[in-house]
Protein backbone atom coordinates (compact mmCIF):
# COMPACT_ATOMS: atom_id res chain seq x y z
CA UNK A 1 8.92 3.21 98.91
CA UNK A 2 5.98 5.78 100.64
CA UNK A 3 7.08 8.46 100.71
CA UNK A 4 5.37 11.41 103.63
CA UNK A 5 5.99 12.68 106.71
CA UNK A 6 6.79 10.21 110.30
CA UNK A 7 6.79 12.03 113.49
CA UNK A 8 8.25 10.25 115.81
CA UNK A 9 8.35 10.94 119.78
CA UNK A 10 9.49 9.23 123.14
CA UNK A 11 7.60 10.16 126.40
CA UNK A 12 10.04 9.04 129.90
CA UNK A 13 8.98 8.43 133.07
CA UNK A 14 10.45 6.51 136.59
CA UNK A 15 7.38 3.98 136.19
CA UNK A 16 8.17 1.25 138.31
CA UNK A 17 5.01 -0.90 137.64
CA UNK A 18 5.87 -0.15 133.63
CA UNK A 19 9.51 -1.25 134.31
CA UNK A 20 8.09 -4.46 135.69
CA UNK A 21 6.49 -5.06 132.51
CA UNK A 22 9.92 -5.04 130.43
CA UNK A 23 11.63 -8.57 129.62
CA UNK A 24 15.11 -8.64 130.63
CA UNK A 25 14.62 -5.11 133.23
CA UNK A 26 17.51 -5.98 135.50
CA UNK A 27 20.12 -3.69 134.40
CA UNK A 28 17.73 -0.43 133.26
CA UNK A 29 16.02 -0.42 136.75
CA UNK A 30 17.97 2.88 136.97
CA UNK A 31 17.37 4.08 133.79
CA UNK A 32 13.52 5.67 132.92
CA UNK A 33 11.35 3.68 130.07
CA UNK A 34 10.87 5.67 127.17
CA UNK A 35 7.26 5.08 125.28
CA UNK A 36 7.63 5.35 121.58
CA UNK A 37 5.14 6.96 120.14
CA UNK A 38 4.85 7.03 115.32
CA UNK A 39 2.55 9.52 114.46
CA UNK A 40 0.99 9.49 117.62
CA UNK A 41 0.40 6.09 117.28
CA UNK A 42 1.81 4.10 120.51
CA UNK A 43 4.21 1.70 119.28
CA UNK A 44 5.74 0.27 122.39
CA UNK A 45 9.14 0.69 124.77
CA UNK A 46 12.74 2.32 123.66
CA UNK A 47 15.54 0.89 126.08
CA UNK A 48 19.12 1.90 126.45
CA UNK A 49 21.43 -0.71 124.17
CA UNK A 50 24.00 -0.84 121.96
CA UNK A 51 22.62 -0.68 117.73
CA UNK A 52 23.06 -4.00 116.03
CA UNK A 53 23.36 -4.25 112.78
CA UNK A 54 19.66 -4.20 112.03
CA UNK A 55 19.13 -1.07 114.28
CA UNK A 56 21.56 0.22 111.90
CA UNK A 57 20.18 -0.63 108.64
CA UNK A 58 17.10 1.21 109.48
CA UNK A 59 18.93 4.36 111.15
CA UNK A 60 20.66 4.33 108.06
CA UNK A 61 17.42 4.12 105.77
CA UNK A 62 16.47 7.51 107.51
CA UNK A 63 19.49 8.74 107.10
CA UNK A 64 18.01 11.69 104.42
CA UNK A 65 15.67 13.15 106.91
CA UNK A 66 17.93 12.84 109.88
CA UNK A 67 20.86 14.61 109.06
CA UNK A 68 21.55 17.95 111.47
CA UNK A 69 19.58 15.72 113.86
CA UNK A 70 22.13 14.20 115.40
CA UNK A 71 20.75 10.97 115.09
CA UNK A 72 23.92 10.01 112.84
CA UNK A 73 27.31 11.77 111.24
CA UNK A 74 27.22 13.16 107.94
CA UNK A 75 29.21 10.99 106.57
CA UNK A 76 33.05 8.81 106.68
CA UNK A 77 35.71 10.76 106.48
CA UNK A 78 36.94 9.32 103.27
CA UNK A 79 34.12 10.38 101.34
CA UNK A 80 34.14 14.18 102.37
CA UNK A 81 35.76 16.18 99.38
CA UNK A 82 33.25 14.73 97.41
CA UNK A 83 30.33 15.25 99.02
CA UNK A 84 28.56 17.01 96.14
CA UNK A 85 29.73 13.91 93.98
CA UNK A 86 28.25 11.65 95.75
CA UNK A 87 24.87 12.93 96.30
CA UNK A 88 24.66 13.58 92.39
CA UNK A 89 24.90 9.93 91.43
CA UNK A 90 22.60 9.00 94.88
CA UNK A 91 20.11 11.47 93.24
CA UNK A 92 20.21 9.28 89.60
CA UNK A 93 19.70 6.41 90.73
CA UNK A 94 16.74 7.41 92.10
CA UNK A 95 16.18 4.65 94.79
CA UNK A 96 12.82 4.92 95.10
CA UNK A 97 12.05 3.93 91.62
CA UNK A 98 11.37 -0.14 90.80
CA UNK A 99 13.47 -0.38 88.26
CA UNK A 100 16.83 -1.68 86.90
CA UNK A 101 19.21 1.25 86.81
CA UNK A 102 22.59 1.46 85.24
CA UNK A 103 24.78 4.68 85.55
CA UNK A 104 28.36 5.42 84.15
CA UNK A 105 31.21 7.48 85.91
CA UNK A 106 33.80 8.72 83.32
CA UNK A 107 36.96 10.35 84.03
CA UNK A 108 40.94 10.65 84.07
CA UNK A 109 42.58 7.82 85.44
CA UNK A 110 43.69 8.67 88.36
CA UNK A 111 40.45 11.56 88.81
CA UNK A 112 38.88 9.47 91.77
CA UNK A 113 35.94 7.54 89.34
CA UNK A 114 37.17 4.18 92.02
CA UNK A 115 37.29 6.47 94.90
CA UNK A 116 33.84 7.86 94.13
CA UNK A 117 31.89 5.09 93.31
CA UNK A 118 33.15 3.05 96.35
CA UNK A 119 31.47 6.02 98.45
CA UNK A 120 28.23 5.63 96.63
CA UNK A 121 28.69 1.98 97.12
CA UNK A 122 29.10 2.45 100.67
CA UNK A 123 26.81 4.49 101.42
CA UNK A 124 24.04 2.42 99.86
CA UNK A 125 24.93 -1.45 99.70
CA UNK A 126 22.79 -1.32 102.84
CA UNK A 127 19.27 -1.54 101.26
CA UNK A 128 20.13 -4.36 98.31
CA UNK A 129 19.88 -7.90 98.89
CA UNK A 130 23.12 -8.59 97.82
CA UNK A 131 26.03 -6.63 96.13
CA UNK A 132 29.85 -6.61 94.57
CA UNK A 133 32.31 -4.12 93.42
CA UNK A 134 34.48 -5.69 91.07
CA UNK A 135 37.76 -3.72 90.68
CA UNK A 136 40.02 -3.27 87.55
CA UNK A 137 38.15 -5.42 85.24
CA UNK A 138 40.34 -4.07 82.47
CA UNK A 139 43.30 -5.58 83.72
CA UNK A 140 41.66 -8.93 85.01
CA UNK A 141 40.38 -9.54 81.96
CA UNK A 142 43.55 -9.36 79.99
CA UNK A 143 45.75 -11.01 82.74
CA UNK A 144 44.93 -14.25 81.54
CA UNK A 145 42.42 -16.47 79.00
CA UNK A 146 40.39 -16.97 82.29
CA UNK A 147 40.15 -13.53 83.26
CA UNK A 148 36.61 -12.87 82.43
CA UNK A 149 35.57 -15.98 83.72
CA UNK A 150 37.10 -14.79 87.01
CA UNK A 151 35.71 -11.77 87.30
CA UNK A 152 32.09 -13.81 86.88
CA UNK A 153 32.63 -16.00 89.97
CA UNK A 154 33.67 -13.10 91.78
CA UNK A 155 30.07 -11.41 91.17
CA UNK A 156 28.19 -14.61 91.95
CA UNK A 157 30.27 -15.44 95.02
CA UNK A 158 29.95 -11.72 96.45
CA UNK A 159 26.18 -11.42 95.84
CA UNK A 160 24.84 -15.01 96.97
CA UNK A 161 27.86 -15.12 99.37
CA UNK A 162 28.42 -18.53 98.28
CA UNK A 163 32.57 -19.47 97.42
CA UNK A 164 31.55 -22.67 95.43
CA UNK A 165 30.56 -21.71 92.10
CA UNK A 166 33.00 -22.14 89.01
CA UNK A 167 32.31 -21.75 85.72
CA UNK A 168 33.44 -23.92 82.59
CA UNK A 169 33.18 -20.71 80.06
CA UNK A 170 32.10 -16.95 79.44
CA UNK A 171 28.93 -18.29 77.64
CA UNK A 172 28.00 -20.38 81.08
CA UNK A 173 29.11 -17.65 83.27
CA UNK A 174 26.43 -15.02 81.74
CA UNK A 175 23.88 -17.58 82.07
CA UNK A 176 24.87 -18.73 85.80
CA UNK A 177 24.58 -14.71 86.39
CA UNK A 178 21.17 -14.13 84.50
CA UNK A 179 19.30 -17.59 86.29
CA UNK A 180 20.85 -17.17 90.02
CA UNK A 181 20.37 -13.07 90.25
CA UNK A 182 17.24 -12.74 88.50
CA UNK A 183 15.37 -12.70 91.58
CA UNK A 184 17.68 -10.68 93.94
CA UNK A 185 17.97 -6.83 94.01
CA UNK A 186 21.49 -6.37 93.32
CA UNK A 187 23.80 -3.14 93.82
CA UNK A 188 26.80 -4.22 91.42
CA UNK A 189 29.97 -1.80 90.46
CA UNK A 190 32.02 -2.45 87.69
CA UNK A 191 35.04 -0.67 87.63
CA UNK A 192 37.07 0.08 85.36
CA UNK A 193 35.59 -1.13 82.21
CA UNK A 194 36.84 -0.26 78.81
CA UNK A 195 35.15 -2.74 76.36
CA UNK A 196 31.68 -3.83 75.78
CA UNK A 197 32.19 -7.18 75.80
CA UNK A 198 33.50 -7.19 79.68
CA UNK A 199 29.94 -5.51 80.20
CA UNK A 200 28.36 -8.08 78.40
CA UNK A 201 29.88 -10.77 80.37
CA UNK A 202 29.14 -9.54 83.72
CA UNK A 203 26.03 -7.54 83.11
CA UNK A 204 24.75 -8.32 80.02
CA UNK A 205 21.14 -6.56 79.71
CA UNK A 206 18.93 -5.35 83.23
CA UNK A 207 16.20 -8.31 82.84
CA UNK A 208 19.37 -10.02 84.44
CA UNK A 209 18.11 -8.31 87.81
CA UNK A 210 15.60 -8.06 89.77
CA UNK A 211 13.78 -4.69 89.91
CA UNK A 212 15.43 -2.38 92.25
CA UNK A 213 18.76 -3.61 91.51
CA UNK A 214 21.49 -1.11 90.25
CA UNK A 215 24.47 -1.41 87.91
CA UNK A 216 27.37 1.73 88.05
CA UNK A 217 29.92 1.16 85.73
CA UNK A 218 33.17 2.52 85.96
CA UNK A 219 35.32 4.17 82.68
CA UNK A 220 37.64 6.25 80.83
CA UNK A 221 36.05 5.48 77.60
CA UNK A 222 32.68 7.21 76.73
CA UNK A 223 31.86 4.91 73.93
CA UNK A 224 31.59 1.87 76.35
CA UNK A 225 28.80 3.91 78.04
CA UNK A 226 27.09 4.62 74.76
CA UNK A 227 24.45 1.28 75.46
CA UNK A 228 21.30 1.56 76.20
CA UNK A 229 20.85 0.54 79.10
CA UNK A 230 22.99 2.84 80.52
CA UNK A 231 20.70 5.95 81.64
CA UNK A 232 22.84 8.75 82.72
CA UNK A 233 26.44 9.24 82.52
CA UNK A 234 28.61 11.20 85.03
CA UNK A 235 31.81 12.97 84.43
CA UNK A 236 34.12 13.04 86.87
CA UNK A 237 34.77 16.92 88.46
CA UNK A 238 38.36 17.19 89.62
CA UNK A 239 37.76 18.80 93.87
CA UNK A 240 37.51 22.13 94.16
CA UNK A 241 40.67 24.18 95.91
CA UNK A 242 38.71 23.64 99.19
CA UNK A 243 38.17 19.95 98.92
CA UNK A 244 41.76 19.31 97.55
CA UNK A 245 43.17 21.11 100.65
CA UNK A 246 40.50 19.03 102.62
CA UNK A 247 41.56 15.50 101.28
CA UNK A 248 45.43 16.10 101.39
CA UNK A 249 45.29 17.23 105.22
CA UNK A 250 43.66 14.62 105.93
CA UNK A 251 46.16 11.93 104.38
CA UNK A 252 49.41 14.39 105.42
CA UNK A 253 48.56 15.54 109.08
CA UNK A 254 45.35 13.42 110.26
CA UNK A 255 42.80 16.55 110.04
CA UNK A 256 40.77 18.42 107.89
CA UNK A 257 42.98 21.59 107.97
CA UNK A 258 46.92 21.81 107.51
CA UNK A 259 48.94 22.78 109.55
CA UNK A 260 49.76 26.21 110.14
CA UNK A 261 53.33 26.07 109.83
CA UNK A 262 52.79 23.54 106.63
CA UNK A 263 49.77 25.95 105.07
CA UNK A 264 51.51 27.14 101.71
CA UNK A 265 53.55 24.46 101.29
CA UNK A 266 50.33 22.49 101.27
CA UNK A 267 48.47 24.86 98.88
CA UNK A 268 52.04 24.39 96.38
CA UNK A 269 51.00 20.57 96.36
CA UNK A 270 47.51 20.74 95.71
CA UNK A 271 48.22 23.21 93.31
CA UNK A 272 50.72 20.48 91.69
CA UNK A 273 47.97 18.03 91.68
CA UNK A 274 45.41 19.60 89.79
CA UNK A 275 43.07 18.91 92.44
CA UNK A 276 43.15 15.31 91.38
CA UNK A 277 42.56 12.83 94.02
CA UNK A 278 44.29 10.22 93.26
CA UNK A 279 47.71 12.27 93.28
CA UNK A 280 46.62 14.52 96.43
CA UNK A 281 46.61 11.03 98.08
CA UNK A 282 49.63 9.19 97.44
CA UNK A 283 51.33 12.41 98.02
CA UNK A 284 49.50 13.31 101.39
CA UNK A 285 50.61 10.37 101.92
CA UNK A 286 54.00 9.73 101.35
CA UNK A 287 54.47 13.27 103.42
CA UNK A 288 53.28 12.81 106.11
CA UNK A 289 55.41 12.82 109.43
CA UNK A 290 57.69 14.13 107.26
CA UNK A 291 59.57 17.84 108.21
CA UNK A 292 59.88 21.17 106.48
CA UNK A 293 62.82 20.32 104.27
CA UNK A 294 61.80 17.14 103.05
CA UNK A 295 58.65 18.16 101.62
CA UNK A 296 60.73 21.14 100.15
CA UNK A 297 63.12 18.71 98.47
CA UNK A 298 59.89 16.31 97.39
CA UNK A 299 58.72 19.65 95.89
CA UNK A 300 61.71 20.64 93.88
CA UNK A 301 61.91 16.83 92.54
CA UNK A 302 58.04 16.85 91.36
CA UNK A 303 58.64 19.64 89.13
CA UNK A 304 61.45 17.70 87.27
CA UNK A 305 59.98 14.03 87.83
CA UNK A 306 56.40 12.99 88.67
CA UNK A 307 55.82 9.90 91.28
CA UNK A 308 55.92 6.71 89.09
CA UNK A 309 52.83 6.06 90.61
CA UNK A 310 50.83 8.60 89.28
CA UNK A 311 52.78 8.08 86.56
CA UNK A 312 51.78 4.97 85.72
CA UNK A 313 48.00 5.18 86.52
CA UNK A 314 48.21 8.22 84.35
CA UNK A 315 49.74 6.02 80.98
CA UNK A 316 47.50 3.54 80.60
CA UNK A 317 44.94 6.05 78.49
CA UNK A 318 47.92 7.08 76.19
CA UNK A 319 49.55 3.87 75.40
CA UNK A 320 45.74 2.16 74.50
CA UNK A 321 45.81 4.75 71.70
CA UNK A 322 46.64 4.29 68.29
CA UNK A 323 49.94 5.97 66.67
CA UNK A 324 47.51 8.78 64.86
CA UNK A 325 45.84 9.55 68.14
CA UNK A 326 49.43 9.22 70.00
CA UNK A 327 50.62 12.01 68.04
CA UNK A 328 47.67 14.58 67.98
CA UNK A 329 47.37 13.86 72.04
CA UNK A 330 51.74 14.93 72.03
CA UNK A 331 51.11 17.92 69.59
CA UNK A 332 48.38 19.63 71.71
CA UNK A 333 50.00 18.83 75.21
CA UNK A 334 52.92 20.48 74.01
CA UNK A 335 52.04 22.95 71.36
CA UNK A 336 48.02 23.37 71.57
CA UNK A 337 46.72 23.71 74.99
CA UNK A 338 44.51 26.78 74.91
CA UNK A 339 44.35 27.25 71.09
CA UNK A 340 40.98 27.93 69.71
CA UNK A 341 39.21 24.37 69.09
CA UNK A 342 38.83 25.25 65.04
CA UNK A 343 42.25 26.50 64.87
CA UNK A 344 43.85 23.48 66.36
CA UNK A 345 41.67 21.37 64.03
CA UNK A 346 43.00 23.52 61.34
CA UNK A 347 46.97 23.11 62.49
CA UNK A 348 47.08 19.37 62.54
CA UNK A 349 45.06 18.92 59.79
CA UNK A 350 48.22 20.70 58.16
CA UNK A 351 50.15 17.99 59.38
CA UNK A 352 48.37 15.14 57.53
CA UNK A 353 45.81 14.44 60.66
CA UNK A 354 41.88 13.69 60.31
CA UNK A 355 41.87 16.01 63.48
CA UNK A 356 38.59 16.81 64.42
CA UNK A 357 38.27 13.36 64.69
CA UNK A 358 41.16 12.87 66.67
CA UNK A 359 40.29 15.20 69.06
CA UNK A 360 36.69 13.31 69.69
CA UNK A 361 38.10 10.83 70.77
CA UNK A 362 40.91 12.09 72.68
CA UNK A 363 38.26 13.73 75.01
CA UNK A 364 36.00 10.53 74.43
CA UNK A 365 39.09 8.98 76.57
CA UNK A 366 39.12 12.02 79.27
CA UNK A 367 43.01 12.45 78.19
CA UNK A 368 42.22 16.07 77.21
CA UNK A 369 39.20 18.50 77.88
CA UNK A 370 37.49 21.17 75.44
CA UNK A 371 35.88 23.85 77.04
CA UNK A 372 31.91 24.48 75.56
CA UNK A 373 33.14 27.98 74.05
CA UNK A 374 35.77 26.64 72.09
């Protein structure tokens, strides 16, 4: 892409012999015709219309050097709170560059990895040729014997928009992929991938693609981004206080603020949701339009018993563990949090544990986090 700087300009008058001259002039006989003008180049006539949707691919193109403008928003709604997210893993992939680029996002379940990669998917799917976010591959995949197969029509259908394909076996899928997307630049997202072999099935090495095409993969494991065609990895940052308060508001009362009257109960629940976004929303959620005493009550209940929900998003790292791991993950939630990293290691090792091991791969998972001092 050239990169340098366009100066655009429009120059209006009430030029009835240049009004003549426009196809179509009924309706803008009242309105003055604008003369476009690129680097003082005169490029033709601007008219008053509605954007279609290629007006809007190319306002959105410019996007980066239009913002504060006004010639568009910043942004949807849903994706502020993570603003500085999202322009982080814009910045890797570095669209500009001809290349084949795959990314990871690893986090918590329930830390927003889905949320935040359907932004970036969003925001971008624009400029590819064709595209497909395939969600919760892990479960797909074991649902059934056909699950990965699946999941492989699902990418061919999305990016050559074409419903017909099936495939006989995995083998036939990854070579269906490789020979019909080849020659398209492809944004794919695979989320929620935590074995190699779903990778391999879906995107199995980037001559797959055509240049320009890129791959972000979804995880909680950090050893299924540990390929090499994966270039940069991302860990997911739980929202500031700010952007917590931001993102609940908006799910509880419809704004980017709370309400007055609601402030510090508001700051209590983002406070109980460790600024994770997947709890601030089902619990903006299921309070809103709700009054002062239920969302005491709701309150009083969270501290004894967590939403299933969250619950159950919140598992599925823990029970894919082994028994060994099980137990050193249970002895520093409830004994070690805060200890000195060597001292921990020390403590279960006591216990019969091969604990600095343990602990690897307990943060390899994102179930627990060790701060760079310890």
């Amino acid at each position: 892409m050239a990169s340098g700087l366009v100066r655009i300009a429009f120059e209006c008058d009430k030029d009835d012999e240049q009004i003549k001259k426009v196809e179509n002039s009924r309706r803008l006989l009242e309105e003055g015709v604008w003369r476009t003008f690129c680097n003082g180049k005169k490029c033709g006539f601007a008219t008053k219309r509605e954007c279609g949707e290629k007006e809007w691919r190319v306002l959105k193109a410019v996007e980066p050097i239009s913002m504060g403008a006004g010639v568009l928003p910043a942004g949807d709604e849903e994706d502020e709170g993570m603003e500085s997210q999202i322009r982080d893993i814009v910045s890797s992939l570095e669209m500009d560059v001809e290349d084949v680029r795959v990314i990871g996002i690893k986090g918590i379940g329930g830390g927003g990895k889905t949320t935040l990669a359907r932004a970036v998917f969003d925001k971008i799917c624009f400029l590819f040729e064709g595209k497909s976010f395939v969600e919760n591959i892990r479960e797909v995949s074991k649902a059934s014997l056909s699950g990965f197969r699946s999941l492989q029509v699902q990418v061919l259908s999305n990016v050559l928009n074409d419903r017909s394909f099936t495939v006989g076996n995995v083998h036939e899928g990854k070579s269906i992929i490789k020979k019909m997307l080849c020659g398209k630049k492809v944004l794919l997202v695979l989320d929620s991938v935590d074995h190699l072999d779903q990778l391999d099935a879906l995107a199995g090495g980037i001559n797959w693609f055509k240049q320009g095409g890129r791959i972000i993969i979804t995880t909680r494991d950090e050893q299924v981004l540990k390929v090499d065609r994966v270039k940069r990895n991302h860990d997911i940052n739980r929202l500031s206080q700010d952007e917590a308060t931001c993102l609940f508001s908006r799910n509880a009362f419809g704004r980017d603020i709370p309400i007055q009257t609601y402030k510090d109960l508001t700051l209590e629940v983002v406070h109980y949701a460790a600024c994770l976004s997947l709890i601030i929303k089902v619990l903006g959620s299921f309070l809103c339009g709700k009054e002062n005493p239920e969302w005491k009550d709701l309150l009083k209940g969270l501290k004894r018993i967590p939403l299933k929900e969250t619950l159950e998003k919140l598992e599925l790292s823990y029970t894919s563990l082994e028994d060994d791991y099980k137990e050193i993950f249970l002895d520093v939630a409830c004994l070690l949090k805060g200890w000195n990293k060597e001292r921990a290691i020390r403590a279960l090792d006591r216990c019969g544990f091969h604990a600095r091991n343990g602990l690897r791969v307990l943060e390899q998972k994102s179930l627990i986090t060790i701060s760079p001092d310890q």
